[in-house]
C-alpha atoms as a PDB file:
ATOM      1  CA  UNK A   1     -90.987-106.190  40.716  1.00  0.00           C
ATOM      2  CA  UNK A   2     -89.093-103.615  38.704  1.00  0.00           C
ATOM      3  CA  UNK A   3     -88.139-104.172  34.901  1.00  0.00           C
ATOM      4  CA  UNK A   4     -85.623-102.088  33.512  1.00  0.00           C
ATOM      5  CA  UNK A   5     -87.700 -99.439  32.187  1.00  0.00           C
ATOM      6  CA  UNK A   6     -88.640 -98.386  36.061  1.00  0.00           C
ATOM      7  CA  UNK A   7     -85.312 -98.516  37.190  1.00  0.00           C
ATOM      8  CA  UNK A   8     -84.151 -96.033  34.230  1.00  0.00           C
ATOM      9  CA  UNK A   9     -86.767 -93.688  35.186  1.00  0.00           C
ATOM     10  CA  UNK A  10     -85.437 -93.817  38.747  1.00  0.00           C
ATOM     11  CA  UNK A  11     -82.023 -93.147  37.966  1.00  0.00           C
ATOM     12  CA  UNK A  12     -82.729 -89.989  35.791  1.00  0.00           C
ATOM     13  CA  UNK A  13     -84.898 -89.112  38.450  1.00  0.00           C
ATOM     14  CA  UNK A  14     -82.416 -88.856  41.157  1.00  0.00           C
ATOM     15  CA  UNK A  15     -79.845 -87.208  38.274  1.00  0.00           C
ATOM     16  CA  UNK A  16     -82.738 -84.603  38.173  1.00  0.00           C
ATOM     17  CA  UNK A  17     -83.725 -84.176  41.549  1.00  0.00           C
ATOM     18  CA  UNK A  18     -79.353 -83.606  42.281  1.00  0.00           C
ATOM     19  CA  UNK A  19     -79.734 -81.283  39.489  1.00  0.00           C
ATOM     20  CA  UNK A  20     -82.285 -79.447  40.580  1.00  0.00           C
ATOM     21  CA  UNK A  21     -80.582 -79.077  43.905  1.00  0.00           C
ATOM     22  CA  UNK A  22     -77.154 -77.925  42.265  1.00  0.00           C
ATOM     23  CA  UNK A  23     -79.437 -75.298  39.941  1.00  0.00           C
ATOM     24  CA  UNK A  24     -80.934 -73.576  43.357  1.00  0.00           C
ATOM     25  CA  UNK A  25     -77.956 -73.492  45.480  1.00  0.00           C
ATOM     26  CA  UNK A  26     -75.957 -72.404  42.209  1.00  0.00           C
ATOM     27  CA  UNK A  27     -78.447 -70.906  39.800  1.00  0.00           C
ATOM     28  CA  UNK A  28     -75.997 -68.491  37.990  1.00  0.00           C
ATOM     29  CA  UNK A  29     -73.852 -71.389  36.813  1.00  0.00           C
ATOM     30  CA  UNK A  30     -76.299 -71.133  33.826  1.00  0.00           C
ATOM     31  CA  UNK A  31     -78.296 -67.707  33.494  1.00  0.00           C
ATOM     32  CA  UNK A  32     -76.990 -64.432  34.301  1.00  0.00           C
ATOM     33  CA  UNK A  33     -77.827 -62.858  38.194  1.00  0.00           C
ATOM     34  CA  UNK A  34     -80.865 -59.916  38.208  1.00  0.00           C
ATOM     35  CA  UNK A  35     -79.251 -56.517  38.406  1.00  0.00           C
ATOM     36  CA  UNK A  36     -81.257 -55.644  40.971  1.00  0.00           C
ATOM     37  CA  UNK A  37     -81.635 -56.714  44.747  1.00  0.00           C
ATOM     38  CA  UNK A  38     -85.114 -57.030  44.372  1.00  0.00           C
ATOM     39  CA  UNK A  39     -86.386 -60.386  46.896  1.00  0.00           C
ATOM     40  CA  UNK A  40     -88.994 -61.041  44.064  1.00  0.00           C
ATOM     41  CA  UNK A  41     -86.914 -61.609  41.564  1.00  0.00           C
ATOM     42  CA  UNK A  42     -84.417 -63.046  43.480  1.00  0.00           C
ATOM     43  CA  UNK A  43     -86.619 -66.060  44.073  1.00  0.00           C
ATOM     44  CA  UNK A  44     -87.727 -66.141  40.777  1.00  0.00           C
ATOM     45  CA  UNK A  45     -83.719 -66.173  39.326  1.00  0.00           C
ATOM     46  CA  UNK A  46     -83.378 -69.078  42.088  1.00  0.00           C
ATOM     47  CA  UNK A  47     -86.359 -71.314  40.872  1.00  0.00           C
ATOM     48  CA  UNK A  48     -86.428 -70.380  37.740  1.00  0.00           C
ATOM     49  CA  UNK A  49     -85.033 -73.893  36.047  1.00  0.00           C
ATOM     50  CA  UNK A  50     -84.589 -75.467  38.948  1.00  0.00           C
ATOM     51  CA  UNK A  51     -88.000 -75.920  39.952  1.00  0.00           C
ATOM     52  CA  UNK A  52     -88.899 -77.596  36.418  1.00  0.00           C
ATOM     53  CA  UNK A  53     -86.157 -79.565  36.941  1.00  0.00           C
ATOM     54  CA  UNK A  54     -86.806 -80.957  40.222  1.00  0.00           C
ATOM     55  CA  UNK A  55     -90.724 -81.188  38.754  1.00  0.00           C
ATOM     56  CA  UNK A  56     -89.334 -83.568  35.814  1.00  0.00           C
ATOM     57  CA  UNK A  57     -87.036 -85.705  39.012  1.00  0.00           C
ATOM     58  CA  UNK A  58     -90.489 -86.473  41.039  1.00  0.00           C
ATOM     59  CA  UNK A  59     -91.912 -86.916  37.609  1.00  0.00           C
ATOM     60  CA  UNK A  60     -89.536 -89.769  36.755  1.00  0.00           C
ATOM     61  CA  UNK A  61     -89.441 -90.990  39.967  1.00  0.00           C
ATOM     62  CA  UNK A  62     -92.993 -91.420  40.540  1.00  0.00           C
ATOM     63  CA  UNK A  63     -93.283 -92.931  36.742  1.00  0.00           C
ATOM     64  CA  UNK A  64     -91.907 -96.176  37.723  1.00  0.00           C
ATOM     65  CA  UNK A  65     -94.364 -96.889  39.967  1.00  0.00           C
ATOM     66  CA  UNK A  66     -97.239 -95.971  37.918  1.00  0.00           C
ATOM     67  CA  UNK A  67     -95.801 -97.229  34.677  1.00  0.00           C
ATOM     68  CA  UNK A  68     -99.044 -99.359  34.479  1.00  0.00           C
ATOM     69  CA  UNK A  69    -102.132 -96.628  34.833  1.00  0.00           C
ATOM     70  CA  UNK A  70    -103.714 -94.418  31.960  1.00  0.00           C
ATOM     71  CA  UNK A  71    -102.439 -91.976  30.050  1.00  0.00           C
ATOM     72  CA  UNK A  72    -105.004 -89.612  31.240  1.00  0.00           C
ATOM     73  CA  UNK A  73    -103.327 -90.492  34.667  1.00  0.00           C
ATOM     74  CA  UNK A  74     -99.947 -89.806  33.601  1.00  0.00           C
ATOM     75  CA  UNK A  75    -101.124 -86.643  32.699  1.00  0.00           C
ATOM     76  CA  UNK A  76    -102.127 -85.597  35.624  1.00  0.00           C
ATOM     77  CA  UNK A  77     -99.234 -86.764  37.531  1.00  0.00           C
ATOM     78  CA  UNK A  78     -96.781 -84.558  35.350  1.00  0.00           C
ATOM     79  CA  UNK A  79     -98.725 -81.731  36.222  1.00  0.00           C
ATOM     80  CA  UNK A  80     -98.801 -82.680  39.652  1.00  0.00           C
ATOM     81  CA  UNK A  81     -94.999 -83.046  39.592  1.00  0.00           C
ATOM     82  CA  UNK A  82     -94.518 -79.680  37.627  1.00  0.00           C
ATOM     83  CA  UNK A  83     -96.332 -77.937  40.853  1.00  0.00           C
ATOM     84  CA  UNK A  84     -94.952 -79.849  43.454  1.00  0.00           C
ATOM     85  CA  UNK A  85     -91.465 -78.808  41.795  1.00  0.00           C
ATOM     86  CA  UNK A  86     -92.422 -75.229  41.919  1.00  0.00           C
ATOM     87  CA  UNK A  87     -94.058 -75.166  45.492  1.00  0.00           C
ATOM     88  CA  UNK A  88     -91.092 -76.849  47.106  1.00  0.00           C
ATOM     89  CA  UNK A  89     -88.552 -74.335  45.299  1.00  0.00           C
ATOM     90  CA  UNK A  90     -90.289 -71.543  45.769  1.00  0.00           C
ATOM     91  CA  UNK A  91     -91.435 -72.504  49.559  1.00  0.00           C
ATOM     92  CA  UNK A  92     -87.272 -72.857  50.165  1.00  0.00           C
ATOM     93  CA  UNK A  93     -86.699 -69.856  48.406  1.00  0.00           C
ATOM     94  CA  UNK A  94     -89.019 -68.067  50.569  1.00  0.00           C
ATOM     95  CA  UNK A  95     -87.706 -69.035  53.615  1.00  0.00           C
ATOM     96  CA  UNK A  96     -84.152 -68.046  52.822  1.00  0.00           C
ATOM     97  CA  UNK A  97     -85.008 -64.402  52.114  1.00  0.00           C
ATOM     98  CA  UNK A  98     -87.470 -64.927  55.527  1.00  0.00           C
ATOM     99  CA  UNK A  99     -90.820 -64.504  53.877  1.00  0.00           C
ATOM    100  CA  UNK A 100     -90.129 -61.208  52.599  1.00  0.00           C
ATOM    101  CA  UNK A 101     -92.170 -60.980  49.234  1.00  0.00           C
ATOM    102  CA  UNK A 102     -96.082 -60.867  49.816  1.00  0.00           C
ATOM    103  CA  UNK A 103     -96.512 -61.753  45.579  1.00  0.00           C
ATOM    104  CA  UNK A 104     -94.424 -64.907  45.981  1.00  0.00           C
ATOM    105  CA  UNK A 105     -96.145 -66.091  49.335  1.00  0.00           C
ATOM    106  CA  UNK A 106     -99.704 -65.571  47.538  1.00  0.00           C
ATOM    107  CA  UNK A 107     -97.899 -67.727  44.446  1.00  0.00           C
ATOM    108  CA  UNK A 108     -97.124 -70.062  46.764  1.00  0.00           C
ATOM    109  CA  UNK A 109    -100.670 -70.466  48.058  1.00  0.00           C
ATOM    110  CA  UNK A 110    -102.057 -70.440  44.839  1.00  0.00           C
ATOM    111  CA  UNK A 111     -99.761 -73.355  43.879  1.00  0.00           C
ATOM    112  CA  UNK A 112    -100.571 -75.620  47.257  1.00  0.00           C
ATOM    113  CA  UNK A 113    -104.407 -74.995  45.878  1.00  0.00           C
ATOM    114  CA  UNK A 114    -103.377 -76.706  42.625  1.00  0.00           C
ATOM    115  CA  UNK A 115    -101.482 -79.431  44.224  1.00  0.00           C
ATOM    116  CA  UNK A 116    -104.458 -80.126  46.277  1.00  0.00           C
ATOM    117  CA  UNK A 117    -106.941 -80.000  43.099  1.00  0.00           C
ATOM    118  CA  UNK A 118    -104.832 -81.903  41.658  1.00  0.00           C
ATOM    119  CA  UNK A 119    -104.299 -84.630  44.270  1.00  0.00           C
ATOM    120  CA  UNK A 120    -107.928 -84.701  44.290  1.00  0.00           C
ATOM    121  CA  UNK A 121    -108.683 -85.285  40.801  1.00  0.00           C
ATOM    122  CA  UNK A 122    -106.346 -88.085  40.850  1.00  0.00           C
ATOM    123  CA  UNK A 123    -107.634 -90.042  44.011  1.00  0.00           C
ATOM    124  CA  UNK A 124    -110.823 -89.818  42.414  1.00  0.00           C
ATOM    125  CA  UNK A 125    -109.225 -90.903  38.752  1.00  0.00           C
ATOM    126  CA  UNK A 126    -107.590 -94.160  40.641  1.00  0.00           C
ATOM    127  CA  UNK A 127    -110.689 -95.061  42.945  1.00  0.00           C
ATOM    128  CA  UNK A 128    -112.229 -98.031  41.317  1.00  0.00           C
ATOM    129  CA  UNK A 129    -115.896 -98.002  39.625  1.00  0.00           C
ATOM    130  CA  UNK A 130    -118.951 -99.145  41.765  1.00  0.00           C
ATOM    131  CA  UNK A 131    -120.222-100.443  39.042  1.00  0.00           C
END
């Protein structure tokens, strides 16, 4: 069922996706903390690499089980990932500092849009022809 290729993919997947947690719980083990106390850009130092990270995880880890499908496919699916990455990160984020920004809630709706474009675009991608 799995050849080595998919099981590589998983495994840097998960290394991402731990990654990704360690960069959002600990985000100034690798860029310098905001000066200011500003909730804004407090959520944006938090997701800031860890949301691309945790993008490139779900990436990886939903690779190996469409290693098989079109490019054009695979595509779409690293976008998808990319957004998904950022909408969980940022939807966590929010919820630690309670909701507080109004810009980052309305980037967070405009990224569930994309996600559902985007999931859209590739249900109709994979449906077969009628042809």
């Amino acid at each position: 069922m799995f050849d080595n290729k998919s099981a590589y993919l998983q495994v840097f997947g998960i290394f991402a996706v731990v990654g990704a947690s360690v960069l959002f719980i600990c985000p100034d083990l690798i860029q310098r903390a905001p000066d200011s106390g500003d909730v804004e850009e407090s959520i944006d130092f938090k997701i800031r690499l860890s949301a691309i990270l945790l993008g490139i995880g779900v990436l990886f880890l939903s690779l190996a089980r469409f290693l098989h499908e079109s490019n054009m496919f695979k595509v779409l699916l690293a976008m998808l990932s990319l957004d998904v990455g950022y909408l969980v990160m940022r939807f966590i984020a929010l919820a630690n500092y309670d909701f507080a920004s109004r810009a980052q809630f309305s980037w967070l709706l405009l990224e569930l849009v994309i996600a559902v474009l985007l999931l859209y675009v590739l249900k109709i991608k994979k449906a077969p022809s009628k042809a």
